[in-house]
PDB file of N, CA and C in Angstrom:
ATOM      1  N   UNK A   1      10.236  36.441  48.881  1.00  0.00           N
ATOM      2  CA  UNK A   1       9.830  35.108  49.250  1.00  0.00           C
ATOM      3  C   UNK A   1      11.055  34.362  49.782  1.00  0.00           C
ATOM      4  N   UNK A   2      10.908  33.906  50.712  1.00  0.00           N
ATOM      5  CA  UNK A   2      11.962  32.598  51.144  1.00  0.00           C
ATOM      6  C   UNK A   2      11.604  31.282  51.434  1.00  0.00           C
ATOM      7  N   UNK A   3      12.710  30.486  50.102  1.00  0.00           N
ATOM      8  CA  UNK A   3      12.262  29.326  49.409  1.00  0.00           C
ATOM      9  C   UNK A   3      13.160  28.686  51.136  1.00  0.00           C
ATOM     10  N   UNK A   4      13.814  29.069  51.789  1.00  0.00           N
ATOM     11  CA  UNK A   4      14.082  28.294  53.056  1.00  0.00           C
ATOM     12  C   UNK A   4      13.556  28.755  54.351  1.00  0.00           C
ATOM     13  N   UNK A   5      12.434  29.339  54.167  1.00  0.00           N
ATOM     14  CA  UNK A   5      11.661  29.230  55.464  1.00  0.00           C
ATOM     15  C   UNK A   5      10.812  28.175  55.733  1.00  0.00           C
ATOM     16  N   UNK A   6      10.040  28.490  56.514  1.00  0.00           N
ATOM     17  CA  UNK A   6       9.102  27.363  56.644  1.00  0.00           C
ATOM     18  C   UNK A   6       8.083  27.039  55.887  1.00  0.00           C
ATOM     19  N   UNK A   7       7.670  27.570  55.005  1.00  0.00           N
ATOM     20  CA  UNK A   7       6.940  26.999  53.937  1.00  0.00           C
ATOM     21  C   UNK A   7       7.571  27.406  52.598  1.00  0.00           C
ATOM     22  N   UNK A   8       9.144  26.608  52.456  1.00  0.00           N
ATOM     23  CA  UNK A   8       9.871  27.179  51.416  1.00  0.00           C
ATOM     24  C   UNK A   8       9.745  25.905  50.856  1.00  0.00           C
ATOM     25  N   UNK A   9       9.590  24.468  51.075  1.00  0.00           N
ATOM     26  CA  UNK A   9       9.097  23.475  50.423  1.00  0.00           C
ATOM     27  C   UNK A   9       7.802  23.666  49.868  1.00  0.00           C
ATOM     28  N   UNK A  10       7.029  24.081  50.124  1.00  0.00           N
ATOM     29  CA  UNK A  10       5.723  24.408  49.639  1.00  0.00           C
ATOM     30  C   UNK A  10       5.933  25.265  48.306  1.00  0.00           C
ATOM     31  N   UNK A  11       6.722  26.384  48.314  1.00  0.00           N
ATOM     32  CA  UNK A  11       6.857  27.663  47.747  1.00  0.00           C
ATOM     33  C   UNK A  11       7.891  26.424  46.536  1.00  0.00           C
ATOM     34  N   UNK A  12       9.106  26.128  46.628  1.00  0.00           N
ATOM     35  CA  UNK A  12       9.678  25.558  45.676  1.00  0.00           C
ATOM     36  C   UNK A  12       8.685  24.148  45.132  1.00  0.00           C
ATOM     37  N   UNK A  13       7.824  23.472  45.549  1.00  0.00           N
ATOM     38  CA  UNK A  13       6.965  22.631  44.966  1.00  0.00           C
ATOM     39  C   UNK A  13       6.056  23.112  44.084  1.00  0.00           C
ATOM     40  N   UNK A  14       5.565  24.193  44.161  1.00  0.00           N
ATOM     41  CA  UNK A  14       4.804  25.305  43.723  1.00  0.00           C
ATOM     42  C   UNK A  14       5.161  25.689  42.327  1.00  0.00           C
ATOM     43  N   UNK A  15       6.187  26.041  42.788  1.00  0.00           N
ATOM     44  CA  UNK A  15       7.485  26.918  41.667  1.00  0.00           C
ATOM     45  C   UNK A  15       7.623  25.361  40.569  1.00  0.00           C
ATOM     46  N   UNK A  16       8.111  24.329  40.809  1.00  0.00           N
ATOM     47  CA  UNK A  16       8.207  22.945  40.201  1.00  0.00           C
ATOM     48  C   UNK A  16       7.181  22.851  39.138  1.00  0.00           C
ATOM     49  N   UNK A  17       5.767  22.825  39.964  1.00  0.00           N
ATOM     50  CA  UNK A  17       4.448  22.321  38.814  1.00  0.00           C
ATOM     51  C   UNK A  17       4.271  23.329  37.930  1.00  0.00           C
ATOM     52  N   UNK A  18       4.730  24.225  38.675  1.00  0.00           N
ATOM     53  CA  UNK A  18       4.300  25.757  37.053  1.00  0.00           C
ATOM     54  C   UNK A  18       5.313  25.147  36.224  1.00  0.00           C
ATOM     55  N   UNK A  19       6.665  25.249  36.654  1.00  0.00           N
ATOM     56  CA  UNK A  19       7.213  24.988  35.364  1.00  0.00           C
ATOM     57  C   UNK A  19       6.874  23.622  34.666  1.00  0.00           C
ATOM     58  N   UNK A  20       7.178  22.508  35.214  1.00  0.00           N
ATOM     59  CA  UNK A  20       6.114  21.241  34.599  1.00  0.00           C
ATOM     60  C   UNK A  20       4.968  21.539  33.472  1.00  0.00           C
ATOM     61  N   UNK A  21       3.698  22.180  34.288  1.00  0.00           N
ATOM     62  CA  UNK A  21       2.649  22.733  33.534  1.00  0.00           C
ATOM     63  C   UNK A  21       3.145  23.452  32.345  1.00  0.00           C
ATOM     64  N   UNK A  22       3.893  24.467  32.577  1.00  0.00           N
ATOM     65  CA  UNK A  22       4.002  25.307  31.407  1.00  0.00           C
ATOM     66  C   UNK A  22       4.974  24.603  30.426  1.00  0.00           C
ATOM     67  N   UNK A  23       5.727  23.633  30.900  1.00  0.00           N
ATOM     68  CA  UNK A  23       6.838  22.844  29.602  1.00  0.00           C
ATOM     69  C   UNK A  23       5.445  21.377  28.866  1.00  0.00           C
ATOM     70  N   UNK A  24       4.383  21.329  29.392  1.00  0.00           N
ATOM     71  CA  UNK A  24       3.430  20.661  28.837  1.00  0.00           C
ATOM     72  C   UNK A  24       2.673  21.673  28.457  1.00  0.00           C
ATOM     73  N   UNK A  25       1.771  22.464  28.557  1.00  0.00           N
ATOM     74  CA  UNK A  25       1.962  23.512  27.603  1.00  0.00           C
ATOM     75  C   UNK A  25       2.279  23.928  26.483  1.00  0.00           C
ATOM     76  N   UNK A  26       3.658  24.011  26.437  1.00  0.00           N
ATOM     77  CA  UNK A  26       4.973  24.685  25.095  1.00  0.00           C
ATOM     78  C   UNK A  26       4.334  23.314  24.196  1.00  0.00           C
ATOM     79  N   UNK A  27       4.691  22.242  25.429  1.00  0.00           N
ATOM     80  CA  UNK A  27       4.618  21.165  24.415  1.00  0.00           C
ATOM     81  C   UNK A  27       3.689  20.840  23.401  1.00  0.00           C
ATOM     82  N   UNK A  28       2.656  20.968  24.295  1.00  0.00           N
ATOM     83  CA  UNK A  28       1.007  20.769  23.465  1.00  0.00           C
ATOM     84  C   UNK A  28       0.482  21.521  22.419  1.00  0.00           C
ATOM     85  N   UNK A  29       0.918  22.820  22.632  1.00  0.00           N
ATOM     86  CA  UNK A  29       0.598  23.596  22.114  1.00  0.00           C
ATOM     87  C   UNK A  29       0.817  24.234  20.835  1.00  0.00           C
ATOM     88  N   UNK A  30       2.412  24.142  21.198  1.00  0.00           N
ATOM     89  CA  UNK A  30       3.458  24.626  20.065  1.00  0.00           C
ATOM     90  C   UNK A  30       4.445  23.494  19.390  1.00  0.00           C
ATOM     91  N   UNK A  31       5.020  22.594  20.312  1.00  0.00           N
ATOM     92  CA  UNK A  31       5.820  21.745  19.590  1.00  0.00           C
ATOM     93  C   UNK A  31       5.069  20.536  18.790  1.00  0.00           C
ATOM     94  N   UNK A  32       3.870  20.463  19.454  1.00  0.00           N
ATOM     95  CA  UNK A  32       3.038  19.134  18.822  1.00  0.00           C
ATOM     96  C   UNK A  32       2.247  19.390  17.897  1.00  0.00           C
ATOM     97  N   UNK A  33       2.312  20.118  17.245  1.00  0.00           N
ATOM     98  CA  UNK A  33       1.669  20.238  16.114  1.00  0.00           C
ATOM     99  C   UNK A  33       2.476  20.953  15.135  1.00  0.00           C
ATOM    100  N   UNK A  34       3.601  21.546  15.286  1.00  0.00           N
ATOM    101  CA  UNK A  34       4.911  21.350  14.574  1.00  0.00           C
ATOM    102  C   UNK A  34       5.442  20.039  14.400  1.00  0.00           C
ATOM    103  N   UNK A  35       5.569  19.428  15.166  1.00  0.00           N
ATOM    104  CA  UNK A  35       6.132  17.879  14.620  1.00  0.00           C
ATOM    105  C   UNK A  35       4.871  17.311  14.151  1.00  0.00           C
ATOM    106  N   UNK A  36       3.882  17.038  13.918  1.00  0.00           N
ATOM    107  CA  UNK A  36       3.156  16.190  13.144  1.00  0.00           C
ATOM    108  C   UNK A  36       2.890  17.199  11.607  1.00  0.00           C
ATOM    109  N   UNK A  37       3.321  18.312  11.840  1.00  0.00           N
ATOM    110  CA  UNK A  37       3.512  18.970  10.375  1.00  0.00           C
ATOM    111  C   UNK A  37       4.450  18.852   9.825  1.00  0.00           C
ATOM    112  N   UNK A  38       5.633  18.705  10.573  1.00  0.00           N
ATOM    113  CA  UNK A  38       7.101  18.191   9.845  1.00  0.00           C
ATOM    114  C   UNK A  38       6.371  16.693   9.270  1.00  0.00           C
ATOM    115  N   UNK A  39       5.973  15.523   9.925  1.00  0.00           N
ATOM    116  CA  UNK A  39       5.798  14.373   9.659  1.00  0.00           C
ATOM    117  C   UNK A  39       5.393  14.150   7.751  1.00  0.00           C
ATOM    118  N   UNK A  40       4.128  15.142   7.806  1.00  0.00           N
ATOM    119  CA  UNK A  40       3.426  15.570   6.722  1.00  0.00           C
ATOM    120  C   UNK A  40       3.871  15.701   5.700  1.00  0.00           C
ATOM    121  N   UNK A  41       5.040  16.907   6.013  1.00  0.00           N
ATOM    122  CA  UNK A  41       5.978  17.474   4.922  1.00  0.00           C
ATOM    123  C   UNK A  41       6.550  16.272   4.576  1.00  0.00           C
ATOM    124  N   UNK A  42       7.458  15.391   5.216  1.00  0.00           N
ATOM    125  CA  UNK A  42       8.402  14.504   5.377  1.00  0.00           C
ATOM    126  C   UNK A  42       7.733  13.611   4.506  1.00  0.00           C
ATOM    127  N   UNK A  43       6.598  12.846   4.620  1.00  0.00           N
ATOM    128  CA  UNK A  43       5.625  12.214   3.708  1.00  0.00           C
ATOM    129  C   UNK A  43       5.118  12.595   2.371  1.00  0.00           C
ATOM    130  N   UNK A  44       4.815  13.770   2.334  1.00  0.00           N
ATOM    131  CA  UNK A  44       5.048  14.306   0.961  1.00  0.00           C
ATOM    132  C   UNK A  44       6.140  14.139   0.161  1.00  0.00           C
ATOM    133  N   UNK A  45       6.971  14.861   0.785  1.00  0.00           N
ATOM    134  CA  UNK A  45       8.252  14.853   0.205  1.00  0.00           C
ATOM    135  C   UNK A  45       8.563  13.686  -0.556  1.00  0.00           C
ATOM    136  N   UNK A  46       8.516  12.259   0.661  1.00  0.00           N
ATOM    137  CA  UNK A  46       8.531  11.196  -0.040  1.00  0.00           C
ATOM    138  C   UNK A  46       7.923  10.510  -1.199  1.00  0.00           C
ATOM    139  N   UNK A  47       6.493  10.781  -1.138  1.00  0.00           N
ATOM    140  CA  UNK A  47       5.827  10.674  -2.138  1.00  0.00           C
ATOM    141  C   UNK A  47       6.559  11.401  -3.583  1.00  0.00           C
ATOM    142  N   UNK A  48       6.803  12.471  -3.284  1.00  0.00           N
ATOM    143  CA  UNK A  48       7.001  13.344  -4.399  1.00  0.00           C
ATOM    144  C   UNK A  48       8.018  12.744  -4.867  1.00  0.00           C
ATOM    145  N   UNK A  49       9.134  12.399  -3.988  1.00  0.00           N
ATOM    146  CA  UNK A  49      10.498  11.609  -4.615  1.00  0.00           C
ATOM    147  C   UNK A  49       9.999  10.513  -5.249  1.00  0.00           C
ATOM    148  N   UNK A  50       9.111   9.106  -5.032  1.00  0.00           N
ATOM    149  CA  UNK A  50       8.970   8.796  -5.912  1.00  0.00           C
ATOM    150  C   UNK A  50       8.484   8.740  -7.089  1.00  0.00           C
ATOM    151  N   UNK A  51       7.157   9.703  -6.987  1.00  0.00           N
ATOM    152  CA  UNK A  51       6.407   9.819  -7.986  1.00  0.00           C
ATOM    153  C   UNK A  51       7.641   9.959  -9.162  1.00  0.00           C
ATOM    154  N   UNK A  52       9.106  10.662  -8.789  1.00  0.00           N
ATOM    155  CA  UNK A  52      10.142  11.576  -9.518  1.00  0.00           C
ATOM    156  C   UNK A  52      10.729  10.623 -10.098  1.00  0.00           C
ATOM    157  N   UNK A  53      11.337   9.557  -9.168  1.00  0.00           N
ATOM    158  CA  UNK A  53      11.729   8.688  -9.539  1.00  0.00           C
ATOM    159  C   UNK A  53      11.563   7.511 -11.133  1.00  0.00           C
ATOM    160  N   UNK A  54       9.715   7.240 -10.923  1.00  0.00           N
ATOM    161  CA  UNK A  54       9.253   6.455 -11.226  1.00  0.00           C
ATOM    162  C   UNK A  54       9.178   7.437 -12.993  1.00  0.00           C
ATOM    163  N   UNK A  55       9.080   8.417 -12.900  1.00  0.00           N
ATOM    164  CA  UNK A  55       8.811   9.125 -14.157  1.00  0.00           C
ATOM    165  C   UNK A  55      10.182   9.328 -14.355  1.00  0.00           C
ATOM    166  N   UNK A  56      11.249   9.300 -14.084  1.00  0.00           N
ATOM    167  CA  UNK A  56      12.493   9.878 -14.667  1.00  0.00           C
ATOM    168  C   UNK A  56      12.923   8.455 -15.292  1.00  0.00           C
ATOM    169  N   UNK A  57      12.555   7.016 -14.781  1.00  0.00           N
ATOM    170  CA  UNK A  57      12.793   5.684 -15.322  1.00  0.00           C
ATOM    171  C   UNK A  57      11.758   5.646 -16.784  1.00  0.00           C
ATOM    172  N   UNK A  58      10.644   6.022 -16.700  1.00  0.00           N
ATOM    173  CA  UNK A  58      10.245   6.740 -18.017  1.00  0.00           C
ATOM    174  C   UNK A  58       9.991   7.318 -19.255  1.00  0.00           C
ATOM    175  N   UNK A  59      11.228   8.328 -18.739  1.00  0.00           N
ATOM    176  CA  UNK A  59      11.876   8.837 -19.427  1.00  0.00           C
ATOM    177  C   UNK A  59      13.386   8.164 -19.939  1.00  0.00           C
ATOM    178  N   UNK A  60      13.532   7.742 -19.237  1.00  0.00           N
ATOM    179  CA  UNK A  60      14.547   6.904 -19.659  1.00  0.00           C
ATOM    180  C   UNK A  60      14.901   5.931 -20.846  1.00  0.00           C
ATOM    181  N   UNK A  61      14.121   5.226 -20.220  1.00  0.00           N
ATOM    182  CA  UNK A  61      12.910   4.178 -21.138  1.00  0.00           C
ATOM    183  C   UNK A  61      12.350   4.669 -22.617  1.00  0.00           C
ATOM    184  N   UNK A  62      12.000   5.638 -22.541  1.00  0.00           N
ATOM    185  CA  UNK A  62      11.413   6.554 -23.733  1.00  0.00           C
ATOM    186  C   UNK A  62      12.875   6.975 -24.808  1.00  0.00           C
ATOM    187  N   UNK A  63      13.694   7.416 -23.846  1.00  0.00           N
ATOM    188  CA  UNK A  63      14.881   8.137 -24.549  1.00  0.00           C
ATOM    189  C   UNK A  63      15.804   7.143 -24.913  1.00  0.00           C
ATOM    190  N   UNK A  64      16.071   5.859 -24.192  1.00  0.00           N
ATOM    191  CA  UNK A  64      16.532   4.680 -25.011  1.00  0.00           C
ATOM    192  C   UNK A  64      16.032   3.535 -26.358  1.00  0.00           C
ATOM    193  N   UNK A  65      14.879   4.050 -26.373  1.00  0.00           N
ATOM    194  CA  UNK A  65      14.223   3.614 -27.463  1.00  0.00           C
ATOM    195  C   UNK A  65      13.854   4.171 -28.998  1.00  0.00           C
ATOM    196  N   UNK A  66      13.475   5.330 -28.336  1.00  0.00           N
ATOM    197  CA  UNK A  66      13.518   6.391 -29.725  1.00  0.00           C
ATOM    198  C   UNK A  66      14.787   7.386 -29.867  1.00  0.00           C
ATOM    199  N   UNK A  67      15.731   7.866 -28.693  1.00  0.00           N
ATOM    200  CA  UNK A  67      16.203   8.412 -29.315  1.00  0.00           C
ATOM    201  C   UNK A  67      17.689   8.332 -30.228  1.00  0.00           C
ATOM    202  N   UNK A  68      18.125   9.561 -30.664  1.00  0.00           N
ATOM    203  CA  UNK A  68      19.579   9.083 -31.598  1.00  0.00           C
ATOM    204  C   UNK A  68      19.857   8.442 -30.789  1.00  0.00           C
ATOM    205  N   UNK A  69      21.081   7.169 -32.057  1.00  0.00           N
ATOM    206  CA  UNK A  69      22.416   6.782 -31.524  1.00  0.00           C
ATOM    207  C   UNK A  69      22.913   7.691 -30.460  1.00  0.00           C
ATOM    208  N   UNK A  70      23.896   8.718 -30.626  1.00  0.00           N
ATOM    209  CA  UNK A  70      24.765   9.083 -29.617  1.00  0.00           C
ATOM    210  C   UNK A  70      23.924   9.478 -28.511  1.00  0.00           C
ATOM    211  N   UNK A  71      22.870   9.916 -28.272  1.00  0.00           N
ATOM    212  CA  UNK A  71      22.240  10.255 -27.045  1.00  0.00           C
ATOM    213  C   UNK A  71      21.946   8.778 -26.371  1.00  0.00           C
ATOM    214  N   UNK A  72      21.637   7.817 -27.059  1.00  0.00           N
ATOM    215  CA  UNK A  72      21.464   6.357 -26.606  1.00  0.00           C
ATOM    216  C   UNK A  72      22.377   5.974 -25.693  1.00  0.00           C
ATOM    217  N   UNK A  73      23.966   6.012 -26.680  1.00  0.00           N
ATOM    218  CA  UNK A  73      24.956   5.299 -26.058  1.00  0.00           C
ATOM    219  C   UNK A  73      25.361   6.398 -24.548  1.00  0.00           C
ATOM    220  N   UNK A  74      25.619   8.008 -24.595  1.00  0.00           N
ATOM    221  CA  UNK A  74      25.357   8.960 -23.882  1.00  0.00           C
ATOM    222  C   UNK A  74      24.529   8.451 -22.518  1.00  0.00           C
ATOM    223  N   UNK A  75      23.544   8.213 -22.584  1.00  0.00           N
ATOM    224  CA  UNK A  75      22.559   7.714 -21.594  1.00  0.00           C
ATOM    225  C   UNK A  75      22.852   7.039 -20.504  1.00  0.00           C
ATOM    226  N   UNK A  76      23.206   5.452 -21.869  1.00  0.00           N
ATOM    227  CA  UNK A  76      23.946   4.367 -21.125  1.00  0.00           C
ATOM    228  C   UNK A  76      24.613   4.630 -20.180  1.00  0.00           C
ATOM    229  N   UNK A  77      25.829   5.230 -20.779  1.00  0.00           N
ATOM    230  CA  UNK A  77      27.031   5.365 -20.195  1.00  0.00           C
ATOM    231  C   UNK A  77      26.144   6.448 -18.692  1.00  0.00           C
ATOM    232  N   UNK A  78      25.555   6.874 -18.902  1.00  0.00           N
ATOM    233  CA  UNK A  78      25.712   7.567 -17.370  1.00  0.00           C
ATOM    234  C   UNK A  78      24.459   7.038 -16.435  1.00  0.00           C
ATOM    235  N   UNK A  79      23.829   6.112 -17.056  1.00  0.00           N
ATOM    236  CA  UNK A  79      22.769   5.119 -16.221  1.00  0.00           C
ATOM    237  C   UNK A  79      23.901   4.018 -15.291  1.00  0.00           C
ATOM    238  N   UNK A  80      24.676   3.850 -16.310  1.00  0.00           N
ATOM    239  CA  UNK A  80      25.758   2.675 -15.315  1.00  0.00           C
ATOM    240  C   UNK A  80      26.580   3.683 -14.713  1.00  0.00           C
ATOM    241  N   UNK A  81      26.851   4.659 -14.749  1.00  0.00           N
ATOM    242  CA  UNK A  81      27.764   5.362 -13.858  1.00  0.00           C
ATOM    243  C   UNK A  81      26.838   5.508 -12.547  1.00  0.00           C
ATOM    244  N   UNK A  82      25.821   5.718 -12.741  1.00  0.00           N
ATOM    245  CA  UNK A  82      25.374   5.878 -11.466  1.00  0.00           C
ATOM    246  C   UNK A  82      24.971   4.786 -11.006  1.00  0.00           C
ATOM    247  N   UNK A  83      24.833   4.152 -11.580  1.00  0.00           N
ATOM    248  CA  UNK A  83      24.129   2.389 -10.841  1.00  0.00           C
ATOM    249  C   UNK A  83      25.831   2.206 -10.097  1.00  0.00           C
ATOM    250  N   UNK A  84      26.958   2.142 -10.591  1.00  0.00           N
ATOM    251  CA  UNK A  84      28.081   2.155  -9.638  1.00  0.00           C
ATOM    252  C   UNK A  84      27.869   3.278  -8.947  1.00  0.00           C
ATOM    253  N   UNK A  85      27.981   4.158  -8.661  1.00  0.00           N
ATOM    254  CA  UNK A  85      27.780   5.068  -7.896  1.00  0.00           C
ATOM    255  C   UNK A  85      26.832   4.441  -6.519  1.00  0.00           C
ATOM    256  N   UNK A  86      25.940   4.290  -6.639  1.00  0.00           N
ATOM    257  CA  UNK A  86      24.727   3.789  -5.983  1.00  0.00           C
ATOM    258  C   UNK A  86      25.388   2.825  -5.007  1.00  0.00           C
ATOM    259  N   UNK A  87      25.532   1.969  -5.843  1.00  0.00           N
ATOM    260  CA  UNK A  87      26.266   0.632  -5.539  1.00  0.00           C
ATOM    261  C   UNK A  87      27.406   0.754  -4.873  1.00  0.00           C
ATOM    262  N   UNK A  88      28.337   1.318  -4.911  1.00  0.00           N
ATOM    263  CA  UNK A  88      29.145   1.633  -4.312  1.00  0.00           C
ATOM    264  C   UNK A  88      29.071   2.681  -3.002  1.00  0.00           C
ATOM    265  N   UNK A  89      28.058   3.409  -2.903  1.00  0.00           N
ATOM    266  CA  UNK A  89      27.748   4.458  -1.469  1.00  0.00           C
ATOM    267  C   UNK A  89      27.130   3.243  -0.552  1.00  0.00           C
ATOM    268  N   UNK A  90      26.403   2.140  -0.724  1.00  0.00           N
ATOM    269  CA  UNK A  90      25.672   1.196  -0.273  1.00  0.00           C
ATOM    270  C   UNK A  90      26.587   0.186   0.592  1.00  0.00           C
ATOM    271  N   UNK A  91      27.596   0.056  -0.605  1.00  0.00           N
ATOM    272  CA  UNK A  91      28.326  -0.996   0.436  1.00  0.00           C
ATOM    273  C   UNK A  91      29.288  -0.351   1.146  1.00  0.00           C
ATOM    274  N   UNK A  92      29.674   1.204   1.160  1.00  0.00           N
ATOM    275  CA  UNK A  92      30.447   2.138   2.733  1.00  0.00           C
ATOM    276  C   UNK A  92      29.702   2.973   3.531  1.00  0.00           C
TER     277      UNK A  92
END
């Protein structure tokens, strides 16, 4: 084929929409419904983190109330370590 003969504009315009077509295609086909399944996951996930969240405060809650002294004070001490922690990744 010669894309510089006289119907080599034709032939490379040609050549253009296939690939067009076929990168809508890939797209439709394969990438778009991979990304709205990532989305999914991504949403779960989130959910799941808090559901995690909300029960590990809970537990928390539970284990500062009933349990020993030293596991009490234990606790403490690493509930405020991470509340600085937190606090401190937030404001750099």
């Amino acid at each position: 084929m010669d894309f510089g003969g006289a119907d080599g504009g034709a032939l490379a315009g040609a050549f253009a929409s296939g690939c067009a077509a076929t990168w809508g295609f890939i797209q439709m086909i394969l990438i778009g419904p991979l990304k709205r399944q990532l989305a999914e996951l991504k949403s779960d996930c989130e959910k799941r983190d808090d559901r995690a969240q909300a029960r590990i405060a809970q537990l928390e809650t539970l284990l500062l109330m009933h349990g020993p002294g030293p596991l009490r004070e234990q606790l403490q001490a690493a509930i405020s370590e991470i509340r600085v922690r937190e606090e401190w990744a937030s404001t750099t």
